[in-house]
C-alpha atoms as a PDB file:
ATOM      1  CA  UNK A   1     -13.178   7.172 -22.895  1.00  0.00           C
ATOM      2  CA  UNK A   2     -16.206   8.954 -21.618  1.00  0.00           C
ATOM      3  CA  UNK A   3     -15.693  11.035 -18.769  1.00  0.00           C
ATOM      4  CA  UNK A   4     -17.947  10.286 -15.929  1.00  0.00           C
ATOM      5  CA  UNK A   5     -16.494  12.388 -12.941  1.00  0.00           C
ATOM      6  CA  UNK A   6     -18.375  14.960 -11.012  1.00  0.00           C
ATOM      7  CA  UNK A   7     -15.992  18.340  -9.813  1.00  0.00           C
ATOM      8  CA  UNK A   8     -17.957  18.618  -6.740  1.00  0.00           C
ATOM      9  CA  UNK A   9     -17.099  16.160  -4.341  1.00  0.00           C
ATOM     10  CA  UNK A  10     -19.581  14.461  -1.855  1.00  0.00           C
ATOM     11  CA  UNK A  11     -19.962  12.264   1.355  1.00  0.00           C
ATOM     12  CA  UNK A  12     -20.463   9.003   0.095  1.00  0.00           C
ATOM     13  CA  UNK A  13     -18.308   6.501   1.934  1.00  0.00           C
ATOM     14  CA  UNK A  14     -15.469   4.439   0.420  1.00  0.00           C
ATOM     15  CA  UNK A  15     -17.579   1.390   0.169  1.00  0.00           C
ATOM     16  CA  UNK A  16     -20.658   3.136  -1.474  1.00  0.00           C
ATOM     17  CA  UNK A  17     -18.645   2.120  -5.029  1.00  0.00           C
ATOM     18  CA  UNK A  18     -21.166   1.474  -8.096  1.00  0.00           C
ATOM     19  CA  UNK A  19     -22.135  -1.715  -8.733  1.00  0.00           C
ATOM     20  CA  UNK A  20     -19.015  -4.116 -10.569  1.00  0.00           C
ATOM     21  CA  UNK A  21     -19.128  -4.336 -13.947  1.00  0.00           C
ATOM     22  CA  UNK A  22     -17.684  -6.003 -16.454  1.00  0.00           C
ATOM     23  CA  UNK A  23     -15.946  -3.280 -18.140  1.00  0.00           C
ATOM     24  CA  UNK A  24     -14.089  -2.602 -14.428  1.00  0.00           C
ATOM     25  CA  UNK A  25     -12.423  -6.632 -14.644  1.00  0.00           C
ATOM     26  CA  UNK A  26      -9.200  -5.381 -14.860  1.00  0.00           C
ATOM     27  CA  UNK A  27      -9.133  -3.367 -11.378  1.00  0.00           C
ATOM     28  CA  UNK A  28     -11.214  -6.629  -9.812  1.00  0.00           C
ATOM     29  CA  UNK A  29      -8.404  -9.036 -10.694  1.00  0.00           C
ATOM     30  CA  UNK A  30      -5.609  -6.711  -9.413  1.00  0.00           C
ATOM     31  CA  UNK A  31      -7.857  -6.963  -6.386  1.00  0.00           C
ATOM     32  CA  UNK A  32      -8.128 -10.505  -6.411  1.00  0.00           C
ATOM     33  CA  UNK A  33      -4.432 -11.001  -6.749  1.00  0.00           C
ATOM     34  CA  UNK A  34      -4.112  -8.614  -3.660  1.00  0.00           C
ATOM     35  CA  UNK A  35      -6.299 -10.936  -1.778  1.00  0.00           C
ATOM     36  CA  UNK A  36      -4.955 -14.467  -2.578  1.00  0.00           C
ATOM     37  CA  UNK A  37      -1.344 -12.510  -0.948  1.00  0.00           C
ATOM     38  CA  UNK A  38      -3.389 -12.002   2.366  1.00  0.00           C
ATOM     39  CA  UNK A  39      -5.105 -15.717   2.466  1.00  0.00           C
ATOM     40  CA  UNK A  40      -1.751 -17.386   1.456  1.00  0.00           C
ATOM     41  CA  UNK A  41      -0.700 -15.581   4.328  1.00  0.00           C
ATOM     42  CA  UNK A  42      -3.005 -16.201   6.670  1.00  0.00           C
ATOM     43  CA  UNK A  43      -3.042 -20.195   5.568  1.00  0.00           C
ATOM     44  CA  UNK A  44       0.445 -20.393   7.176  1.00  0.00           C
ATOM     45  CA  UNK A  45       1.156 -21.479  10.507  1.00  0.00           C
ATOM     46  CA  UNK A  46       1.312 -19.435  13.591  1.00  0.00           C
ATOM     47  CA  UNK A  47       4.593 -17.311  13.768  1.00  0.00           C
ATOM     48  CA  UNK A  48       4.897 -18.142  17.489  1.00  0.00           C
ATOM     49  CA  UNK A  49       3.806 -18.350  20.993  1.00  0.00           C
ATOM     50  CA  UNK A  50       3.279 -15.050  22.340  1.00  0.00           C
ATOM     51  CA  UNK A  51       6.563 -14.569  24.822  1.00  0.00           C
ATOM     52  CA  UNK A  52       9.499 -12.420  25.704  1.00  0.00           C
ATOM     53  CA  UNK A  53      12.129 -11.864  22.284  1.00  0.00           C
ATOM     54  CA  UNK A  54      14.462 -14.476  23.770  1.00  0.00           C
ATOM     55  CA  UNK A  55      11.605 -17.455  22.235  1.00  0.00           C
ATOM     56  CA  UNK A  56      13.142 -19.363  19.715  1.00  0.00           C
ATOM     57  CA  UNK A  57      11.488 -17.818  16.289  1.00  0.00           C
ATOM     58  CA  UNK A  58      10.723 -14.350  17.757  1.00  0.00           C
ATOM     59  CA  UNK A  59      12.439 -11.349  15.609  1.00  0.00           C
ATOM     60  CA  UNK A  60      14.593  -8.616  17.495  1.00  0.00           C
ATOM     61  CA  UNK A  61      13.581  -5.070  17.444  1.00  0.00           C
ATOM     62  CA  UNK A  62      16.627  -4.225  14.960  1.00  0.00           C
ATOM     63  CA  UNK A  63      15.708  -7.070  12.367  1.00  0.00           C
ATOM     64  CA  UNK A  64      14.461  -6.681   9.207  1.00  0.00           C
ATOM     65  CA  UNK A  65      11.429  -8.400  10.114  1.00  0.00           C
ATOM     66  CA  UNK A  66      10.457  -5.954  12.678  1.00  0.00           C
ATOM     67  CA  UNK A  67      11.703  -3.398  10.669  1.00  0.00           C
ATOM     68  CA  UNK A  68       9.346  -3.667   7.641  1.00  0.00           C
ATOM     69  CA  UNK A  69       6.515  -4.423   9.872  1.00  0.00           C
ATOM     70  CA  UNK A  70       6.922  -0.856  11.144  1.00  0.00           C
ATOM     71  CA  UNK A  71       7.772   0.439   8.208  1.00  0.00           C
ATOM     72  CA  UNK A  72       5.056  -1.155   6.066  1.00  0.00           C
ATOM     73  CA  UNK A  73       2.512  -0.123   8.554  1.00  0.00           C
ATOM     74  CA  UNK A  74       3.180   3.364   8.121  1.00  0.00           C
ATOM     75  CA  UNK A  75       3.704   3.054   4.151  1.00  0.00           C
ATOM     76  CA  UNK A  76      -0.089   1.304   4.220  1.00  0.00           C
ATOM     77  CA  UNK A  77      -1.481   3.905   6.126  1.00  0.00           C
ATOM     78  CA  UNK A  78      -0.436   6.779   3.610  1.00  0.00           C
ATOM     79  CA  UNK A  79      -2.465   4.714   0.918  1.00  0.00           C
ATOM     80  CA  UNK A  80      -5.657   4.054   2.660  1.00  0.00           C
ATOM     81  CA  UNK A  81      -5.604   7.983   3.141  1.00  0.00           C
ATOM     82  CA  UNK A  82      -4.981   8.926  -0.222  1.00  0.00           C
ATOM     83  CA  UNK A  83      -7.797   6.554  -0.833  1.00  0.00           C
ATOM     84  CA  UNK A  84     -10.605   8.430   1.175  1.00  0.00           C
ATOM     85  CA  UNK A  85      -9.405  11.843  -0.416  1.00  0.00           C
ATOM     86  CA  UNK A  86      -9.727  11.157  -3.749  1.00  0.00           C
ATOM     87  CA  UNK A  87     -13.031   9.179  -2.865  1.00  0.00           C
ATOM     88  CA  UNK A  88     -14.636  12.632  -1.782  1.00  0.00           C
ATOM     89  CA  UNK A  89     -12.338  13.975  -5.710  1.00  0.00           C
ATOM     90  CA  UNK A  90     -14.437  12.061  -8.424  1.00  0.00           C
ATOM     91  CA  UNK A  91     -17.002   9.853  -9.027  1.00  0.00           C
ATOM     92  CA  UNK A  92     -15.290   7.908 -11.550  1.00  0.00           C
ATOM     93  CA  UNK A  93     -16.313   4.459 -10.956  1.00  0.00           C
ATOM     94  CA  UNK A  94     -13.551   3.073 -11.929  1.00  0.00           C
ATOM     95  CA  UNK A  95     -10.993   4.875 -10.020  1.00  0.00           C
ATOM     96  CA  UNK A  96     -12.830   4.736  -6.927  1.00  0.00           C
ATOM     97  CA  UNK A  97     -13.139   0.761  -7.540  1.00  0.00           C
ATOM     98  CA  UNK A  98      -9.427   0.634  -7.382  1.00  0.00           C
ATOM     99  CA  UNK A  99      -8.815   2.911  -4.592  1.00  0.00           C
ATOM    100  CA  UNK A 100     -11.288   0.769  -2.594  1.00  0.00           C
ATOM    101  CA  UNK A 101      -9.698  -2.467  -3.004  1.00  0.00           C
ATOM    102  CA  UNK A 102      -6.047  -1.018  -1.944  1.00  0.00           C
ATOM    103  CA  UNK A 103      -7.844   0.255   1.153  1.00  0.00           C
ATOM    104  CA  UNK A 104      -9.678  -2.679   2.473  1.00  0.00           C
ATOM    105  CA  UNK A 105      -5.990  -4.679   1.228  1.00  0.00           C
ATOM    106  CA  UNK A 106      -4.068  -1.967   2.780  1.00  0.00           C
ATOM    107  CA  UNK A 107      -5.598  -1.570   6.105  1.00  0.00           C
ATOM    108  CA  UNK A 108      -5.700  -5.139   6.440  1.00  0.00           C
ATOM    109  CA  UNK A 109      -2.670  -6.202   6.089  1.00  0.00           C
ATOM    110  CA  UNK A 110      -1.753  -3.001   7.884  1.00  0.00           C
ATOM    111  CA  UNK A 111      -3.465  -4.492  10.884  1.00  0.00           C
ATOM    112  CA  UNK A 112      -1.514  -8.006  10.489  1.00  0.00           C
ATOM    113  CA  UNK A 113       2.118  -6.160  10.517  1.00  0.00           C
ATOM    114  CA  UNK A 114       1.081  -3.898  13.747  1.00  0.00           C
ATOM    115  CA  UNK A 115      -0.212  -7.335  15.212  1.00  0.00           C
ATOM    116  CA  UNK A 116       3.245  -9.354  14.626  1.00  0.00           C
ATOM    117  CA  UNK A 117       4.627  -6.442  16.003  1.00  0.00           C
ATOM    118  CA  UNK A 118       2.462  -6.794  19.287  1.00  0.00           C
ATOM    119  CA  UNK A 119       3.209 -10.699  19.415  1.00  0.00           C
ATOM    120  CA  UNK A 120       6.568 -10.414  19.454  1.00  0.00           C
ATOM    121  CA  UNK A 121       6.430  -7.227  22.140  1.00  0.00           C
ATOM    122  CA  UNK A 122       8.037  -5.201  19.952  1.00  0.00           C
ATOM    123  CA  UNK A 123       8.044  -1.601  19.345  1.00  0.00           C
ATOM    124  CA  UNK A 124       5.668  -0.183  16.953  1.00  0.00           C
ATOM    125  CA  UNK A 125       8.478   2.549  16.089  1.00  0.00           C
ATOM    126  CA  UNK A 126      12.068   2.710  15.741  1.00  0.00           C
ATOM    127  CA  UNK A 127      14.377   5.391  17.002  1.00  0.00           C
ATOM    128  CA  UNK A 128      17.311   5.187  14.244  1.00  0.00           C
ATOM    129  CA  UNK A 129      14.030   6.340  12.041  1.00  0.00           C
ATOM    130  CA  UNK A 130      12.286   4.899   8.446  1.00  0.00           C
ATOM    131  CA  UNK A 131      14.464   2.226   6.635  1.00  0.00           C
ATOM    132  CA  UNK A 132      17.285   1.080   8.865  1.00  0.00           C
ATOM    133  CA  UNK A 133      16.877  -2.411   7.844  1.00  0.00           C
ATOM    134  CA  UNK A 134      17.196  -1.782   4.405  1.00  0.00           C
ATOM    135  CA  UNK A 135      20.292  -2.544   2.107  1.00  0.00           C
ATOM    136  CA  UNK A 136      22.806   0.046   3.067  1.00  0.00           C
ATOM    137  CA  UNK A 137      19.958   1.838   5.484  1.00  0.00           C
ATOM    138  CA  UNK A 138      17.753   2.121   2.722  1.00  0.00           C
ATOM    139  CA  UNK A 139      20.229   4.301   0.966  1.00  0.00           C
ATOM    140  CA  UNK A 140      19.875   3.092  -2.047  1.00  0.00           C
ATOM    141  CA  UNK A 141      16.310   3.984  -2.907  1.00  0.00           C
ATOM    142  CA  UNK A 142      14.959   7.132  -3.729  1.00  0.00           C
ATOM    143  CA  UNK A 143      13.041   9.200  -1.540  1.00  0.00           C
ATOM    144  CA  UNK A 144      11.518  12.410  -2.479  1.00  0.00           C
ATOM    145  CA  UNK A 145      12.414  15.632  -0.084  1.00  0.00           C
ATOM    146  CA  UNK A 146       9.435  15.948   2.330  1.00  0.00           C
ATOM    147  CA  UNK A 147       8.469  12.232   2.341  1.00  0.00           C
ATOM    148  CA  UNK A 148       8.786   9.316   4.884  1.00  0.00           C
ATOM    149  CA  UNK A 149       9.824   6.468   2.808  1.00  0.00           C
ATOM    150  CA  UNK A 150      10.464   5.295  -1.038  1.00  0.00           C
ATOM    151  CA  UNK A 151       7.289   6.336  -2.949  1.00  0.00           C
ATOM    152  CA  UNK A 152       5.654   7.735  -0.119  1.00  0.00           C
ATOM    153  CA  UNK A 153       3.665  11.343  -1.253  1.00  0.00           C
ATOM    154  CA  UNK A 154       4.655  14.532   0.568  1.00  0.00           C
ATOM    155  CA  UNK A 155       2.123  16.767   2.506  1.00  0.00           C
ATOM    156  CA  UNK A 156       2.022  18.985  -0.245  1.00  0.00           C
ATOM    157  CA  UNK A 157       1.071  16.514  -2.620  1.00  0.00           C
ATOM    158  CA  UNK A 158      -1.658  15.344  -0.361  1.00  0.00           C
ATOM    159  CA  UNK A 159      -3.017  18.938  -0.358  1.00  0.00           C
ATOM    160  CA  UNK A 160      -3.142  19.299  -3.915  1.00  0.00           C
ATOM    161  CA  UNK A 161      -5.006  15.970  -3.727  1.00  0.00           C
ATOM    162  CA  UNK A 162      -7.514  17.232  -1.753  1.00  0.00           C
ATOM    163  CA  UNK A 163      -7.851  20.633  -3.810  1.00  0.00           C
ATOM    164  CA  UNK A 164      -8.338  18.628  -7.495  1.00  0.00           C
ATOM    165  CA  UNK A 165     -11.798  17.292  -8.819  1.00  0.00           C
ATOM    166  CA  UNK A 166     -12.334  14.777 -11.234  1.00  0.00           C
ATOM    167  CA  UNK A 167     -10.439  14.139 -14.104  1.00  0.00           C
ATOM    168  CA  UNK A 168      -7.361  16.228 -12.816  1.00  0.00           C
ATOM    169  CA  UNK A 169      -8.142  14.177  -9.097  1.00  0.00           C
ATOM    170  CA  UNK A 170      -8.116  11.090 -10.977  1.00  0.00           C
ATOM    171  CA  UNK A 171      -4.380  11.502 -12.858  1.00  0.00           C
ATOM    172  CA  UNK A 172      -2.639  12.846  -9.676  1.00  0.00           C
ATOM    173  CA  UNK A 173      -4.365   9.889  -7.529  1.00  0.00           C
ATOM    174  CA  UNK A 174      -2.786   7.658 -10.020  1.00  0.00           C
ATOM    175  CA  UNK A 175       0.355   8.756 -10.389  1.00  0.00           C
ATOM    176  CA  UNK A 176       0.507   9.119  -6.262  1.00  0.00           C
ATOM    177  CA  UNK A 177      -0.044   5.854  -6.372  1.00  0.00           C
ATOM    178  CA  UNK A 178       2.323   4.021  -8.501  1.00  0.00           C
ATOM    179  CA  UNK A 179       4.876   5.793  -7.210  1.00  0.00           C
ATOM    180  CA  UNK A 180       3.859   4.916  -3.480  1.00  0.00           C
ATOM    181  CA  UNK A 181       3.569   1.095  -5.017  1.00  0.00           C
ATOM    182  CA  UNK A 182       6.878   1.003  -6.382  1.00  0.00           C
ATOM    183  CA  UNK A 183       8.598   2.151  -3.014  1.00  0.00           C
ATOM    184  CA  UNK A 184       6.117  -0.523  -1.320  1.00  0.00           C
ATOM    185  CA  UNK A 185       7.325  -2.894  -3.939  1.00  0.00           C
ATOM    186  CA  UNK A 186      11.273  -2.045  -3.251  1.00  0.00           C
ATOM    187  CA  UNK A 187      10.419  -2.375   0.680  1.00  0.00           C
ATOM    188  CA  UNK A 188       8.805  -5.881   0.268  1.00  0.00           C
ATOM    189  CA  UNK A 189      10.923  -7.261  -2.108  1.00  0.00           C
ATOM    190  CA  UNK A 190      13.974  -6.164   0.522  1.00  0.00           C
ATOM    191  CA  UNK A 191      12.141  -8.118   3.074  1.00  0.00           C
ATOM    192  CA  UNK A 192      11.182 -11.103   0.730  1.00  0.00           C
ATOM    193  CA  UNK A 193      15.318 -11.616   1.113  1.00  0.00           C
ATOM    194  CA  UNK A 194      15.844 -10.965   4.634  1.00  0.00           C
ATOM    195  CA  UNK A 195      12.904 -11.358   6.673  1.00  0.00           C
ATOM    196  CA  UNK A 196      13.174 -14.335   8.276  1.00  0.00           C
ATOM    197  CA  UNK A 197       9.861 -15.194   9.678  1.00  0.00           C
ATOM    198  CA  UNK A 198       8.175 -17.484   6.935  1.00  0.00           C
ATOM    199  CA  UNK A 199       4.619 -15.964   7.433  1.00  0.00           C
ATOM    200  CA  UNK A 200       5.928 -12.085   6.777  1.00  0.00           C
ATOM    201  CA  UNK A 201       8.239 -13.004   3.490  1.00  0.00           C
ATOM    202  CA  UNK A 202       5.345 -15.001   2.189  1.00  0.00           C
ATOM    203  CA  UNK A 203       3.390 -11.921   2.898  1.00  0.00           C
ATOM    204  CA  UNK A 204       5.750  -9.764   1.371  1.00  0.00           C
ATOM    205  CA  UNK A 205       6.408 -11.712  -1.841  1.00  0.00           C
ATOM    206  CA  UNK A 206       2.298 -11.719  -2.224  1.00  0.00           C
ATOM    207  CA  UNK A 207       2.374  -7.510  -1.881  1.00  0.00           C
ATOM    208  CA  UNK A 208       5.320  -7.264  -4.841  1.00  0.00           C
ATOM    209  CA  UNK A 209       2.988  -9.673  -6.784  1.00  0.00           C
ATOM    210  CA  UNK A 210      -0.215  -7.922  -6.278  1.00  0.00           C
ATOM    211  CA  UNK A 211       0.616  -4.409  -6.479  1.00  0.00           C
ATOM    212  CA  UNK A 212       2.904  -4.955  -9.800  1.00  0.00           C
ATOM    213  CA  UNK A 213      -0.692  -6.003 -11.385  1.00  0.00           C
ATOM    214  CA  UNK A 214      -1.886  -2.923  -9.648  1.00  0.00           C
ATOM    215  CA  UNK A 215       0.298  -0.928 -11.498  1.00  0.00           C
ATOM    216  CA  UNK A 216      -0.786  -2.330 -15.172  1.00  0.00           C
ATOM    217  CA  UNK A 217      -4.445  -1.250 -14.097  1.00  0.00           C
ATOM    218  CA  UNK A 218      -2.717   2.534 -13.115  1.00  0.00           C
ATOM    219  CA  UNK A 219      -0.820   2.888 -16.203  1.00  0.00           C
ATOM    220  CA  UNK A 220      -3.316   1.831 -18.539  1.00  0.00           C
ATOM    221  CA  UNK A 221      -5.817   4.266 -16.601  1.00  0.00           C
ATOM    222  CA  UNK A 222      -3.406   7.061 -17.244  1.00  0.00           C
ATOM    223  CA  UNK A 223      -2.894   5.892 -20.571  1.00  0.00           C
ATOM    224  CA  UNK A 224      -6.532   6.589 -21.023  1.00  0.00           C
ATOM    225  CA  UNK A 225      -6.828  10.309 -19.992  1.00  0.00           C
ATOM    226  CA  UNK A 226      -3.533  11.127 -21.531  1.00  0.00           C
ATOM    227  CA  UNK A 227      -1.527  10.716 -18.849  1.00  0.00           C
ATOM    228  CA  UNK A 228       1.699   8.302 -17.648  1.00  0.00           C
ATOM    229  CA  UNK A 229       2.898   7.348 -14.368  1.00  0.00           C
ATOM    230  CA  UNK A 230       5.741  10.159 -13.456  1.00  0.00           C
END
């Protein structure tokens, strides 16, 4: 594959990505299947009438609705930041095509959970900390030393981000981010059981959906510069 980054970066925004081509389907249709998750969501009925926790319907603070709501929120915001650093890393049309549809997904559906989360006049953080409502207290997944959540990059891996240019950019970016999509993945899936707010498990079964096709576009990007998810 023919390399098209640039090492220095520049100030382009997120959304100033190269016209889509053909050769970039595979990146649009993770996209689109990111997408159809939020509309399916959004198609559903209202939740519930804004009100104190005691409505009918309304989650409390300690359930696993609310939980991955917070959660989530937080996991979303790490990815719509590693987006706009390695946006300013390469010029890689490609890459930067990806990164800017799990953004715009991202922060979206960021701004639904922190929105629930203000219906029901709960919280938008938990004191027992990340993962509470998770199997066992989230226990049983993996999380690195340094990091919030499963998947979720450390600081220093966020600095070495933003120190890499192009190809080199483009591999760690990659590998960031299928990591930080299967801990998203474990999270939703966890709340596709025991959320029990219709709206947020549809929500949640559309995020395992779309970023597992994320993933395929990842690995086979990897694949082509020699590289694997780690």
């Amino acid at each position: 594959m023919t390399d098209t980054t640039a090492t220095a970066p520049d100030d382009t925004d997120l959304d100033d990505v190269p016209g889509r081509k053909p050769a970039l389907s595979r990146w649009l249709i993770a996209g689109a299947a990111a997408l159809v998750a939020v509309v399916l969501a959004l198609s559903l009925p209202a939740m519930t009438d804004r009100g104190d926790n005691k409505s009918p319907g309304v989650p409390t603070a300690d359930s696993a609705d609310a939980g991955f709501a917070r959660d989530m929120a937080v996991h979303h915001q790490q990815a719509v930041e590693m987006a706009y650093i390695v946006r300013d890393r390469t010029r890689n049309a490609e890459v930067r095509g990806l990164a800017y549809d799990i953004a715009q997904t991202q922060a979206n559906q960021r701004g639904m959970l922190l929105g629930w989360l203000s219906l029901w006049n709960l919280p938008v953080t938990s004191p027992d900390g990340y993962t509470t409502w998770m199997p066992m207290g989230g226990m049983g997944h993996q999380v690195k030393d340094g990091s919030l959540m499963p998947g979720m990059a450390t600081n220093t891996e966020l600095r070495r981000l933003g120190k890499l240019s192009g190809n080199q950019a483009e591999v760690l970016y990659l590998q960031l981010m299928y990591a930080h999509h299967m801990g998203g993945i474990d999270m939703a899936r966890d709340c596709a059981r025991q959320c029990t707010v219709p709206r947020e498990k549809n929500l949640a079964q559309g995020m395992v959906d779309a970023q597992q096709s994320e993933m395929k576009v990842m690995a086979d990007l990897l694949r082509e510069r020699g590289s694997a998810p780690r």
